[in-house]
PDB file of N, CA and C in Angstrom:
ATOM      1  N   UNK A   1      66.971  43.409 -54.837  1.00  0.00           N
ATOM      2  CA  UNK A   1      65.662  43.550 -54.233  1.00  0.00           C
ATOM      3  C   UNK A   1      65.600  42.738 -52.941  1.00  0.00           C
ATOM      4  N   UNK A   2      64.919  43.325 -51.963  1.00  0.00           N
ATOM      5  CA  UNK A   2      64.647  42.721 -50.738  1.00  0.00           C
ATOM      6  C   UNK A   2      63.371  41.598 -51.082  1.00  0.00           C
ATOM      7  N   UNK A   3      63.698  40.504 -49.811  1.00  0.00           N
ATOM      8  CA  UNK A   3      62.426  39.471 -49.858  1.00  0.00           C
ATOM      9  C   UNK A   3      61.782  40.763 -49.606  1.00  0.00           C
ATOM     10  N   UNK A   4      60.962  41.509 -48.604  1.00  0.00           N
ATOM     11  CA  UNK A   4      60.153  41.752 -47.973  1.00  0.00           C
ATOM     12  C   UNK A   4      59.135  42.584 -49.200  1.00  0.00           C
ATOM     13  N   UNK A   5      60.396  43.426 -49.936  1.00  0.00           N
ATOM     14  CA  UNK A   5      59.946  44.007 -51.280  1.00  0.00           C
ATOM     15  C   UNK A   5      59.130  43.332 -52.434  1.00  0.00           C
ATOM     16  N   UNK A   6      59.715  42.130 -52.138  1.00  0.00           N
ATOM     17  CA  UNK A   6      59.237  41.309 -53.629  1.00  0.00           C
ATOM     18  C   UNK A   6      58.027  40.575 -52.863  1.00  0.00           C
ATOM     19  N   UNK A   7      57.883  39.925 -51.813  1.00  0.00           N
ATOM     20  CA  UNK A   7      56.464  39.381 -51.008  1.00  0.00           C
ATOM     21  C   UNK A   7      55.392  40.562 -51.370  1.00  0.00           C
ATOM     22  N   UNK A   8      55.940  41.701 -50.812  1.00  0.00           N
ATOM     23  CA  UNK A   8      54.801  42.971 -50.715  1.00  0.00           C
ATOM     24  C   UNK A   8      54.152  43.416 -52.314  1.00  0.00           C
ATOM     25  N   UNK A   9      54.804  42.616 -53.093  1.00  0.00           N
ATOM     26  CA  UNK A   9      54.546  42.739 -54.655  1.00  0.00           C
ATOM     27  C   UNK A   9      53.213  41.689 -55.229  1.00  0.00           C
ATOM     28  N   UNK A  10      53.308  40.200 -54.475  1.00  0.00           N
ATOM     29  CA  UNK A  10      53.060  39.384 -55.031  1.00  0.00           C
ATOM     30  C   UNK A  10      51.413  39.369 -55.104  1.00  0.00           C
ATOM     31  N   UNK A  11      50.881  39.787 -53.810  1.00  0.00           N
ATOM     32  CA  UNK A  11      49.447  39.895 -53.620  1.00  0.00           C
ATOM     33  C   UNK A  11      48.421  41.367 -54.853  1.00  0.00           C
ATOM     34  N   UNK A  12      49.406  42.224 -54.740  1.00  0.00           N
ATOM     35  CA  UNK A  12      48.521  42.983 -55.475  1.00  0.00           C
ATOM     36  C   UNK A  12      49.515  43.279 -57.506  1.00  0.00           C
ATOM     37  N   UNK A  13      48.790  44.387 -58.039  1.00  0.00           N
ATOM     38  CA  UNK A  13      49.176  43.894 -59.309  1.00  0.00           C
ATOM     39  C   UNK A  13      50.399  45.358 -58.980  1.00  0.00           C
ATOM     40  N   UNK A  14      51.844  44.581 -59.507  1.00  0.00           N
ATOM     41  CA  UNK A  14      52.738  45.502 -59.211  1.00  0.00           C
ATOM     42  C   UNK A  14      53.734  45.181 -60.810  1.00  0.00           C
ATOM     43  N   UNK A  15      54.529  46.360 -60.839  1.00  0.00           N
ATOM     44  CA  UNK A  15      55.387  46.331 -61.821  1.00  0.00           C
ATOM     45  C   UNK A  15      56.856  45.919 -61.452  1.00  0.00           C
ATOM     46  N   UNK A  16      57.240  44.727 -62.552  1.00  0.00           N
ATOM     47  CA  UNK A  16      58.257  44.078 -62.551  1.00  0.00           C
ATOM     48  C   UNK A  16      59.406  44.824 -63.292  1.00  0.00           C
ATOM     49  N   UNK A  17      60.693  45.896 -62.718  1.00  0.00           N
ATOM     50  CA  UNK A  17      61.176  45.868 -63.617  1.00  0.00           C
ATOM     51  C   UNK A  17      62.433  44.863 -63.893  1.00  0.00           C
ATOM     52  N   UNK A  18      62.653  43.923 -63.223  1.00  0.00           N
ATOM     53  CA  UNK A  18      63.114  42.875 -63.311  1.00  0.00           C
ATOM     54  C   UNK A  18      62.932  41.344 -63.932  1.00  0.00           C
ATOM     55  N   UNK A  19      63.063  40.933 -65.058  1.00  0.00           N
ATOM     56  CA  UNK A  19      62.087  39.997 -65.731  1.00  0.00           C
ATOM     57  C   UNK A  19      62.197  38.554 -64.496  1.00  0.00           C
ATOM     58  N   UNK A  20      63.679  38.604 -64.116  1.00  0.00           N
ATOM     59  CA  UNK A  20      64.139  37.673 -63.797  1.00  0.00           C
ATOM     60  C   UNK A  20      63.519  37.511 -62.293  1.00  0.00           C
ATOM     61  N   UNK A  21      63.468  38.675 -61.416  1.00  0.00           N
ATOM     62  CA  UNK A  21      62.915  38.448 -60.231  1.00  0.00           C
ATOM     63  C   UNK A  21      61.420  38.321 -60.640  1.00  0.00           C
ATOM     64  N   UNK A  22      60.455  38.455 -61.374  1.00  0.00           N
ATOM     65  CA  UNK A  22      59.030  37.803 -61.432  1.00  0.00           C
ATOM     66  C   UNK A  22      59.109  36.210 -61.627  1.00  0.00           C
ATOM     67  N   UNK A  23      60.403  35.880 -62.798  1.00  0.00           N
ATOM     68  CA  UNK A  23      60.127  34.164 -62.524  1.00  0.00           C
ATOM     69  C   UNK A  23      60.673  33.807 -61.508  1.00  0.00           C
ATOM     70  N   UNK A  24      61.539  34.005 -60.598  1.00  0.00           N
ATOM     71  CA  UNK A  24      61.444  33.517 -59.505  1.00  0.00           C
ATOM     72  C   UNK A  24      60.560  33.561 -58.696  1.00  0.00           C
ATOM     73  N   UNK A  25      59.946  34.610 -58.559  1.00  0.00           N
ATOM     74  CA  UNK A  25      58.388  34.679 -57.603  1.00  0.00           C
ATOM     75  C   UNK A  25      57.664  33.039 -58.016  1.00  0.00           C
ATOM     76  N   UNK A  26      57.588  33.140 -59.713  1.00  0.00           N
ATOM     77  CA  UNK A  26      56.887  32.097 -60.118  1.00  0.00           C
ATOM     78  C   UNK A  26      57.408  30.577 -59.606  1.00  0.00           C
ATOM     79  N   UNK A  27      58.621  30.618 -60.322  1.00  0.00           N
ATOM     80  CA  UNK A  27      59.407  29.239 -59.575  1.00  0.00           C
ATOM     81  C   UNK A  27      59.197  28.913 -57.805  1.00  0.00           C
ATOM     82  N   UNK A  28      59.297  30.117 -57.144  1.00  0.00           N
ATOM     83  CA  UNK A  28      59.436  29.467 -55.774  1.00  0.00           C
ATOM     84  C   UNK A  28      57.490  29.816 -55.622  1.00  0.00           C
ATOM     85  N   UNK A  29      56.670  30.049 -55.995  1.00  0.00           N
ATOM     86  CA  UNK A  29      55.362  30.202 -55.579  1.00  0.00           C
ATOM     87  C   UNK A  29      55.123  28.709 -56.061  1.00  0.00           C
ATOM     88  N   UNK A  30      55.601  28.209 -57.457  1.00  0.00           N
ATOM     89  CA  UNK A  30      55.226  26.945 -57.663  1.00  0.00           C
ATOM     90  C   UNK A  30      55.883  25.837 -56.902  1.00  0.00           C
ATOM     91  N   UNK A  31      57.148  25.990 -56.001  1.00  0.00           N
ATOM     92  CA  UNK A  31      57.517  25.057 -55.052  1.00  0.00           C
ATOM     93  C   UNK A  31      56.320  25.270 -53.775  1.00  0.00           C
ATOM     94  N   UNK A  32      56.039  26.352 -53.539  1.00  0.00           N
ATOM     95  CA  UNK A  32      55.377  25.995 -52.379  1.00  0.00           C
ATOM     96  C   UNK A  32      54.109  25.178 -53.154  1.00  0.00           C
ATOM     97  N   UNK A  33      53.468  25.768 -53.644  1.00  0.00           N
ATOM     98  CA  UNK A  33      52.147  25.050 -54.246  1.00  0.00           C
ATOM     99  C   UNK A  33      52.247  23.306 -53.827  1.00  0.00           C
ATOM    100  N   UNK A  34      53.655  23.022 -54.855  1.00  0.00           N
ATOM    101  CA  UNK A  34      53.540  21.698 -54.897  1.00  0.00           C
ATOM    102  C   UNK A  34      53.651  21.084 -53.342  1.00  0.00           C
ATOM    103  N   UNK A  35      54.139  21.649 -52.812  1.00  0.00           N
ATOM    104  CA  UNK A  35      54.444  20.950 -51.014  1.00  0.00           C
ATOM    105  C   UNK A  35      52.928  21.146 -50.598  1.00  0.00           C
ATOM    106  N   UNK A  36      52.067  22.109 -50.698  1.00  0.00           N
ATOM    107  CA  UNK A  36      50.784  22.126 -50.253  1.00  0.00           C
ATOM    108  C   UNK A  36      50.209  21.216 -50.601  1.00  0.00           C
ATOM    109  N   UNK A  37      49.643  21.142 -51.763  1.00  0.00           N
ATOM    110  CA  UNK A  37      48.860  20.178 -52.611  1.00  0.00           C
ATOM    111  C   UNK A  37      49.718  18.433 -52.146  1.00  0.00           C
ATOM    112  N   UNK A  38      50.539  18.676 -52.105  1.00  0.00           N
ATOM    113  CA  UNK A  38      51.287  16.789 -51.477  1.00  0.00           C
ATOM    114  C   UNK A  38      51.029  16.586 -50.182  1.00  0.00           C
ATOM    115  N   UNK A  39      50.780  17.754 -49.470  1.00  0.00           N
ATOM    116  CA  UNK A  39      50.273  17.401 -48.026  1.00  0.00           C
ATOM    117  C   UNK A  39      48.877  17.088 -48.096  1.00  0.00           C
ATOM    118  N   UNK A  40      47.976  17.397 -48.808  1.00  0.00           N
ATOM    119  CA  UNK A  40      46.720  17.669 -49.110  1.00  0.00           C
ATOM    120  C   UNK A  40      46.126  16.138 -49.450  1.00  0.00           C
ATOM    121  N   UNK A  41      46.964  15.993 -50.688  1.00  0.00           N
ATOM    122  CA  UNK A  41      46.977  14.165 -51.120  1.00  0.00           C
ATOM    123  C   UNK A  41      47.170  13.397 -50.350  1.00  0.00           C
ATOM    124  N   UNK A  42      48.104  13.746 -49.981  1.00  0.00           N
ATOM    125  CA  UNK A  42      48.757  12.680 -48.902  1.00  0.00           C
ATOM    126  C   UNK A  42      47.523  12.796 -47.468  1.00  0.00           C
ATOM    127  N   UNK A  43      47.374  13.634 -46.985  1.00  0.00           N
ATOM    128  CA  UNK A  43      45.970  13.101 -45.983  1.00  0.00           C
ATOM    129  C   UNK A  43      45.222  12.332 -46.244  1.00  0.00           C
ATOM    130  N   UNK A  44      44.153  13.445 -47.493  1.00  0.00           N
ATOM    131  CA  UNK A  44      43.347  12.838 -48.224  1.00  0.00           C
ATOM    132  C   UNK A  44      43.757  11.405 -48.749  1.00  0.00           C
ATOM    133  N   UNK A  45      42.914  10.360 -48.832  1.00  0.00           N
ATOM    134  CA  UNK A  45      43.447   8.711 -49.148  1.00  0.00           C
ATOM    135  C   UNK A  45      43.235   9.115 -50.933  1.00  0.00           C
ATOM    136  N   UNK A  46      43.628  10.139 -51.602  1.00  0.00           N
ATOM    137  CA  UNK A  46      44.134  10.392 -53.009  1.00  0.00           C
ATOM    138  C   UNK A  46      45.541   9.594 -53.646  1.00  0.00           C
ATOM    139  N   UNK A  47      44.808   8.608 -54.550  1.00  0.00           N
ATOM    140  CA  UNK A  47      45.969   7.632 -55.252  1.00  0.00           C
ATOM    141  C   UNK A  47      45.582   7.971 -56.872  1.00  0.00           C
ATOM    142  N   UNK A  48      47.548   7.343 -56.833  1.00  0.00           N
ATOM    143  CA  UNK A  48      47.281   7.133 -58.499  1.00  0.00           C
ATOM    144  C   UNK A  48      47.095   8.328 -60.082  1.00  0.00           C
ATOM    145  N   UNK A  49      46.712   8.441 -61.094  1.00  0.00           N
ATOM    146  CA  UNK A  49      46.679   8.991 -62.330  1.00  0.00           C
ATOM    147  C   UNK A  49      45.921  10.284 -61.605  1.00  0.00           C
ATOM    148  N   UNK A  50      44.482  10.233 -60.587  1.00  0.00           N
ATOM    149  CA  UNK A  50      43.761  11.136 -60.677  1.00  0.00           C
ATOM    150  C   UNK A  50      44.603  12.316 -59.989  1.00  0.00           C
ATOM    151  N   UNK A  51      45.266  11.944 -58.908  1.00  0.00           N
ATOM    152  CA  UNK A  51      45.943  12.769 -58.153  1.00  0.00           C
ATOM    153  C   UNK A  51      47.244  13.286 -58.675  1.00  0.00           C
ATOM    154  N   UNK A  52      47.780  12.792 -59.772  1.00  0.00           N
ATOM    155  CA  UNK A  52      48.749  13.324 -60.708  1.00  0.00           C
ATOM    156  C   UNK A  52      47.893  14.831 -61.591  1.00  0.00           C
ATOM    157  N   UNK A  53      46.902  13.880 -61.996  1.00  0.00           N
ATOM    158  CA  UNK A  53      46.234  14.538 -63.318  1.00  0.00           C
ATOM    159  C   UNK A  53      45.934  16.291 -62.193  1.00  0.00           C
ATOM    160  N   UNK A  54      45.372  15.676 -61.197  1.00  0.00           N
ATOM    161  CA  UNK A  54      44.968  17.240 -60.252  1.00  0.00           C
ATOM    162  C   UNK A  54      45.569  17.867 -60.015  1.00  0.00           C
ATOM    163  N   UNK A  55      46.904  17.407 -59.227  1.00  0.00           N
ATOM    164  CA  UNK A  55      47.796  18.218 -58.924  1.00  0.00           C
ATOM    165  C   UNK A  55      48.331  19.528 -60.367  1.00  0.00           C
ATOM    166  N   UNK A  56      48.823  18.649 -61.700  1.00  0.00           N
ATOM    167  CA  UNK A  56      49.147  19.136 -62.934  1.00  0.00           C
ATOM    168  C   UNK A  56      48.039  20.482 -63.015  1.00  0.00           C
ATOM    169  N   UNK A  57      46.527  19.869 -62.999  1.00  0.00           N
ATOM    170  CA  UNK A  57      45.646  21.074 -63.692  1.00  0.00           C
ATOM    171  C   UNK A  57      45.651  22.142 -62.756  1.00  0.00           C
ATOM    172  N   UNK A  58      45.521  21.957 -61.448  1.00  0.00           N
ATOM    173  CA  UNK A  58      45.518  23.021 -60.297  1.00  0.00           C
ATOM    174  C   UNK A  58      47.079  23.931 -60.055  1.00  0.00           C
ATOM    175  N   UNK A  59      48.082  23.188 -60.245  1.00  0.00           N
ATOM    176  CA  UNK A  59      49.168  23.856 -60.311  1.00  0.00           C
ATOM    177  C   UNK A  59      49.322  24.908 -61.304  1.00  0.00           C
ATOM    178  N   UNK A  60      48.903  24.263 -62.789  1.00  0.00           N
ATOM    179  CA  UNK A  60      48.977  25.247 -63.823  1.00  0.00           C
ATOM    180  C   UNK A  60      47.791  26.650 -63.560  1.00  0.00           C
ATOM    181  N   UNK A  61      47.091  26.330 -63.150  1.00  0.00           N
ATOM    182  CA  UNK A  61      45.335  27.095 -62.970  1.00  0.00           C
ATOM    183  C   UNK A  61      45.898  28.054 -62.223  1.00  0.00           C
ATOM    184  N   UNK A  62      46.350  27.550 -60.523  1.00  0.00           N
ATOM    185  CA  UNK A  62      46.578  28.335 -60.015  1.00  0.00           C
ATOM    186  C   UNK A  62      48.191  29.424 -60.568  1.00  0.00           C
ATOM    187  N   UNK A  63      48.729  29.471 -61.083  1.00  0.00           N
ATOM    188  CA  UNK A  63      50.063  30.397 -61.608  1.00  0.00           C
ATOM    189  C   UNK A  63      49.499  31.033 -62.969  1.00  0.00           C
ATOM    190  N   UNK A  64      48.362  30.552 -63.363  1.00  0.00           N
ATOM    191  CA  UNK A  64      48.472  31.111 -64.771  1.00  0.00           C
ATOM    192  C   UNK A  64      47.120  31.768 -64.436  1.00  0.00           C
ATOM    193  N   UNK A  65      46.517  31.960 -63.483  1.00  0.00           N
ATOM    194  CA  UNK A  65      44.904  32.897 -63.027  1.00  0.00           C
ATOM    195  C   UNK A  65      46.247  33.727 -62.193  1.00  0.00           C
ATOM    196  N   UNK A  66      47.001  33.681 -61.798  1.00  0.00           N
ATOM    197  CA  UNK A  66      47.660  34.753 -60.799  1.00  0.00           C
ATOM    198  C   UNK A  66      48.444  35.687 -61.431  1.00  0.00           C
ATOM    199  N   UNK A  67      49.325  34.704 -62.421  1.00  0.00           N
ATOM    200  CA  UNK A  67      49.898  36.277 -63.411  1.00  0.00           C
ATOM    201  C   UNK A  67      48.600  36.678 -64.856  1.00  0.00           C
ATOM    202  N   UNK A  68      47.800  36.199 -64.585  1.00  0.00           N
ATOM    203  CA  UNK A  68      46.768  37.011 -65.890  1.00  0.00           C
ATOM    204  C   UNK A  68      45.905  37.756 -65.176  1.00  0.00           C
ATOM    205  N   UNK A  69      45.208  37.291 -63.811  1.00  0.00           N
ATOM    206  CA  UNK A  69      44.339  38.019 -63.289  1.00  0.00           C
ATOM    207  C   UNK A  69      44.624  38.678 -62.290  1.00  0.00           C
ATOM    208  N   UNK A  70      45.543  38.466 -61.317  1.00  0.00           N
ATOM    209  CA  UNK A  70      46.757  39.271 -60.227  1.00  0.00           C
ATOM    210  C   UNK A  70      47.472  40.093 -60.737  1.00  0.00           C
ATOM    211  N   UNK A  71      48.393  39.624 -61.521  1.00  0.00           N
ATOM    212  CA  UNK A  71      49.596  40.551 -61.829  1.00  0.00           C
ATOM    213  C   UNK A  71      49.381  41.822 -62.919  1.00  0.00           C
ATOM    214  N   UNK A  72      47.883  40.790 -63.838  1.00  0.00           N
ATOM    215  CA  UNK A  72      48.031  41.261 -65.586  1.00  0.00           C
ATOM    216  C   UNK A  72      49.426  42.222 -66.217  1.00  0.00           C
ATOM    217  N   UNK A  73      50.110  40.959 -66.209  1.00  0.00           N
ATOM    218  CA  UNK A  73      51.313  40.985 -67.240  1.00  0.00           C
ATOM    219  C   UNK A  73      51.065  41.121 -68.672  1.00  0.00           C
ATOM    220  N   UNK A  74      51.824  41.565 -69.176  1.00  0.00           N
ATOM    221  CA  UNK A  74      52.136  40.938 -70.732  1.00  0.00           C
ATOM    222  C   UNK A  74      53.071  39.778 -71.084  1.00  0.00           C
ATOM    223  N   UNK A  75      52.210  38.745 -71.104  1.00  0.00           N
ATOM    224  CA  UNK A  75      52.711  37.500 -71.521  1.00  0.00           C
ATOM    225  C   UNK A  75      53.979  37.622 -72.417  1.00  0.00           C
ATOM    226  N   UNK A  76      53.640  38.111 -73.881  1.00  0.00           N
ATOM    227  CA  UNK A  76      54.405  38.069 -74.846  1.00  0.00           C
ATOM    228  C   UNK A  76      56.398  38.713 -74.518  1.00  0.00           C
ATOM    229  N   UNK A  77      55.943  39.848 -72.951  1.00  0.00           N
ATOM    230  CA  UNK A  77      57.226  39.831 -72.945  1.00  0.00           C
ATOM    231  C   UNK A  77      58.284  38.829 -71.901  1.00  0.00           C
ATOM    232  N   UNK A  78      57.123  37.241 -71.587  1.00  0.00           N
ATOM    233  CA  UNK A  78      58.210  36.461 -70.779  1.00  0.00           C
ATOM    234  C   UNK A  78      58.171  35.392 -72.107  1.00  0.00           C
ATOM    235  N   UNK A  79      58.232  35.479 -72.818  1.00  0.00           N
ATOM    236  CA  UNK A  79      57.981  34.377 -74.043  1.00  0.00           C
ATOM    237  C   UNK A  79      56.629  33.442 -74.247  1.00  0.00           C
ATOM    238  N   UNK A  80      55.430  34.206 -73.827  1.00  0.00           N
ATOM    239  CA  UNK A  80      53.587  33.417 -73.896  1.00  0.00           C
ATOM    240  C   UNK A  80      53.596  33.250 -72.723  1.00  0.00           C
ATOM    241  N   UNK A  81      52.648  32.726 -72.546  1.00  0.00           N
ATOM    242  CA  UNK A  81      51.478  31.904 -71.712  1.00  0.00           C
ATOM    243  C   UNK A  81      52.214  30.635 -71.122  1.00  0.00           C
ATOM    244  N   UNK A  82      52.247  30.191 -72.160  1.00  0.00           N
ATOM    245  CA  UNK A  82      52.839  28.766 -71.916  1.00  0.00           C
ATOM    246  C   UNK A  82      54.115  28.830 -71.351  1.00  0.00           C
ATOM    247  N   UNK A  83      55.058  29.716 -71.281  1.00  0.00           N
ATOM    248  CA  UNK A  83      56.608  29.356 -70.982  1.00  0.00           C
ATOM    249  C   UNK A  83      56.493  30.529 -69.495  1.00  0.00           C
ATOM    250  N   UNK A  84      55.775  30.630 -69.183  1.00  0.00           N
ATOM    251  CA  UNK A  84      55.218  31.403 -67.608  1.00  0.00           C
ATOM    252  C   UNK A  84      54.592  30.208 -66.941  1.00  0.00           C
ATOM    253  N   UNK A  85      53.309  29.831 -67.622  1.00  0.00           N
ATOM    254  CA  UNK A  85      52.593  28.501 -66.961  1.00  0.00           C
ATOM    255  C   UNK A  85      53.741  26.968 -66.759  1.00  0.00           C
ATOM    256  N   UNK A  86      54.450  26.810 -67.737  1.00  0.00           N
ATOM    257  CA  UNK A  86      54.974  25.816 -66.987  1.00  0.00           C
ATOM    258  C   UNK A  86      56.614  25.927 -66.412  1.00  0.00           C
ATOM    259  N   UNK A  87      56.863  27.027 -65.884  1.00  0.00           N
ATOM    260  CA  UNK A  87      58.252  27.657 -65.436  1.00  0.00           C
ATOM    261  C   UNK A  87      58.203  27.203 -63.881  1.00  0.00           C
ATOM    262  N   UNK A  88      59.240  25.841 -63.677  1.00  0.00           N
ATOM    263  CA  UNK A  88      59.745  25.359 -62.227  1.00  0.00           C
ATOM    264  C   UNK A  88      58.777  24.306 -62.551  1.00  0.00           C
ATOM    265  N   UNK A  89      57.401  23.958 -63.111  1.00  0.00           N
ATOM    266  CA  UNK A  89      56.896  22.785 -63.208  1.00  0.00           C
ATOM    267  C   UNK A  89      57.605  21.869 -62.590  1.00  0.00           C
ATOM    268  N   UNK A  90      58.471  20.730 -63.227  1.00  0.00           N
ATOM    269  CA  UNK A  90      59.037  19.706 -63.154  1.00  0.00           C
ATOM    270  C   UNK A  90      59.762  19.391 -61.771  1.00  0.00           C
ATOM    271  N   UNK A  91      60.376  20.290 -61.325  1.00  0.00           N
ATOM    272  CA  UNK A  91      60.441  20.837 -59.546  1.00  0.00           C
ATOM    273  C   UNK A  91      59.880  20.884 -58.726  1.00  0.00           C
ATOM    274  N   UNK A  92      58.835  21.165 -58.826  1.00  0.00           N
ATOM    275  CA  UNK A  92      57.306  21.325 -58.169  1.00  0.00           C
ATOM    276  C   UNK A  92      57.025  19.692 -58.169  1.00  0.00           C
ATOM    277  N   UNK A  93      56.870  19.166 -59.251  1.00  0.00           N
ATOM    278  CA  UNK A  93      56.358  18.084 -59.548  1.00  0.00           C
ATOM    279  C   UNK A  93      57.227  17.170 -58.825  1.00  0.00           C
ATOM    280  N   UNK A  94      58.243  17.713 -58.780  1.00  0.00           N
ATOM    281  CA  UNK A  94      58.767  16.165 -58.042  1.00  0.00           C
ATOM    282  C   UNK A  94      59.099  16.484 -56.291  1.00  0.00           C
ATOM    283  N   UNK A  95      59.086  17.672 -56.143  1.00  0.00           N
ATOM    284  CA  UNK A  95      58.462  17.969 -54.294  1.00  0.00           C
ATOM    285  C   UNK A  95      57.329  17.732 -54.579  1.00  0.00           C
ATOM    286  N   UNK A  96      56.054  17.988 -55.165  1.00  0.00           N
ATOM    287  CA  UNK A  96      54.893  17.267 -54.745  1.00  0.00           C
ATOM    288  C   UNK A  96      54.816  15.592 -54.215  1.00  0.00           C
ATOM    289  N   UNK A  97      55.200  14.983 -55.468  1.00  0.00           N
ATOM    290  CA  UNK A  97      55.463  13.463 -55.384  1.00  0.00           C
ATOM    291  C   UNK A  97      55.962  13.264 -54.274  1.00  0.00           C
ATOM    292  N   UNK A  98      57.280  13.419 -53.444  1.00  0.00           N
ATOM    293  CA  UNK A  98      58.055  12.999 -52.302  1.00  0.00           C
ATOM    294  C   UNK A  98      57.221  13.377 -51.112  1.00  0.00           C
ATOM    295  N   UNK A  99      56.761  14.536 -51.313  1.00  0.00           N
ATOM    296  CA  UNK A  99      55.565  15.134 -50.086  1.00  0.00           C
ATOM    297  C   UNK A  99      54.274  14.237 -49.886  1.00  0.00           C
ATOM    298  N   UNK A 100      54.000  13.944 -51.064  1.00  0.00           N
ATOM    299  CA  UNK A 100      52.267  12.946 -50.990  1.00  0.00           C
ATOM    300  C   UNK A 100      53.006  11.668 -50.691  1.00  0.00           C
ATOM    301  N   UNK A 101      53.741  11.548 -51.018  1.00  0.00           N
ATOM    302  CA  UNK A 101      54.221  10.020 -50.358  1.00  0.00           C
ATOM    303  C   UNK A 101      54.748   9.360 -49.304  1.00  0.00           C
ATOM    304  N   UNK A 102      55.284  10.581 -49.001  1.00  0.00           N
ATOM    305  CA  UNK A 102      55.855  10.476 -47.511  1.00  0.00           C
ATOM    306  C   UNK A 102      54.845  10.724 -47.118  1.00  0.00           C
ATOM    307  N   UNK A 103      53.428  11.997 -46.682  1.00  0.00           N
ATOM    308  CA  UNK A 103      52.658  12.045 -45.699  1.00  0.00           C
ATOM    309  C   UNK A 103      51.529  10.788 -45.751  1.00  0.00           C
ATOM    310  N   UNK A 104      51.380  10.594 -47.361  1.00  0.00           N
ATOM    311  CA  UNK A 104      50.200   9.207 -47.462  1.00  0.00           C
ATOM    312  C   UNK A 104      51.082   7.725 -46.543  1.00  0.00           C
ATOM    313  N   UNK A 105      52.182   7.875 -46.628  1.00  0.00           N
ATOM    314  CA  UNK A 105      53.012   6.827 -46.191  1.00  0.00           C
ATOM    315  C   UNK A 105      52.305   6.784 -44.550  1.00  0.00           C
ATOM    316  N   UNK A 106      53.042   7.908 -44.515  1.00  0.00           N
ATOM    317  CA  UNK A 106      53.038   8.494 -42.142  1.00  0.00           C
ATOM    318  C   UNK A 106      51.554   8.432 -42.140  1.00  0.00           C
ATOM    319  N   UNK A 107      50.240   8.871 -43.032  1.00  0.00           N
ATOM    320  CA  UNK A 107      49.099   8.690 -41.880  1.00  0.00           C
ATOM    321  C   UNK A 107      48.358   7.563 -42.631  1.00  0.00           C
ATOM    322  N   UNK A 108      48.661   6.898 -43.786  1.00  0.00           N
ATOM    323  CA  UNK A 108      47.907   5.763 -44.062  1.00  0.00           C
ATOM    324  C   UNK A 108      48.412   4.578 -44.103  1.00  0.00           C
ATOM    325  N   UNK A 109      49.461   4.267 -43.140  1.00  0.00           N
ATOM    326  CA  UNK A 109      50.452   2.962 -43.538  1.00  0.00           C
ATOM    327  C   UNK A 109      50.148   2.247 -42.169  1.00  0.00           C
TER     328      UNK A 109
END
């Protein structure tokens, strides 16, 4: 599959017959997320548990409202809810972290 194919997929509700190219959509939609949201913190003077705790609920919110209410998949055939919602997590999570810290670093230091 072409990028241009799989971008032109992501906005409206399209059929995957590839299981594997939808979690990648997911994995790399949740890398960008996390680089957004760390630039976001990082402006914003956002420290600490709350800005963990936000990033976590908005990351999950936003991927799991996009394949239920964008895509409307059937969960049950990527293994639930849950193993879609937190797919690349931990990746995300740690480009977020390096992103909010480096930009909170550069404009609040």
């Amino acid at each position: 599959m072409s990028i241009s194919n799989t971008l032109s997929k992501v906005c409206v509700q399209s059929e995957w017959s590839d299981k594997e190219e939808f979690l990648d959509v997911i994995y790399w939609g949740r890398q960008i997320i996390g680089l957004i949201i760390g630039l976001f913190w990082g402006v914003l003077p956002l420290k600490g548990f709350l800005g963990l705790a936000l990033f976590g609920l908005l990351s999950a919110g936003i991927v799991y409202i996009w394949f239920t209410a964008v895509q409307n998949i059937d969960e049950t055939e990527y293994g639930g809810a849950w193993e879609l919602t937190k797919e690349g997590f931990m990746t995300s999570f740690a480009g977020f972290l390096v992103t909010w810290i480096i930009t909170y670093s550069a404009v609040h230091a």
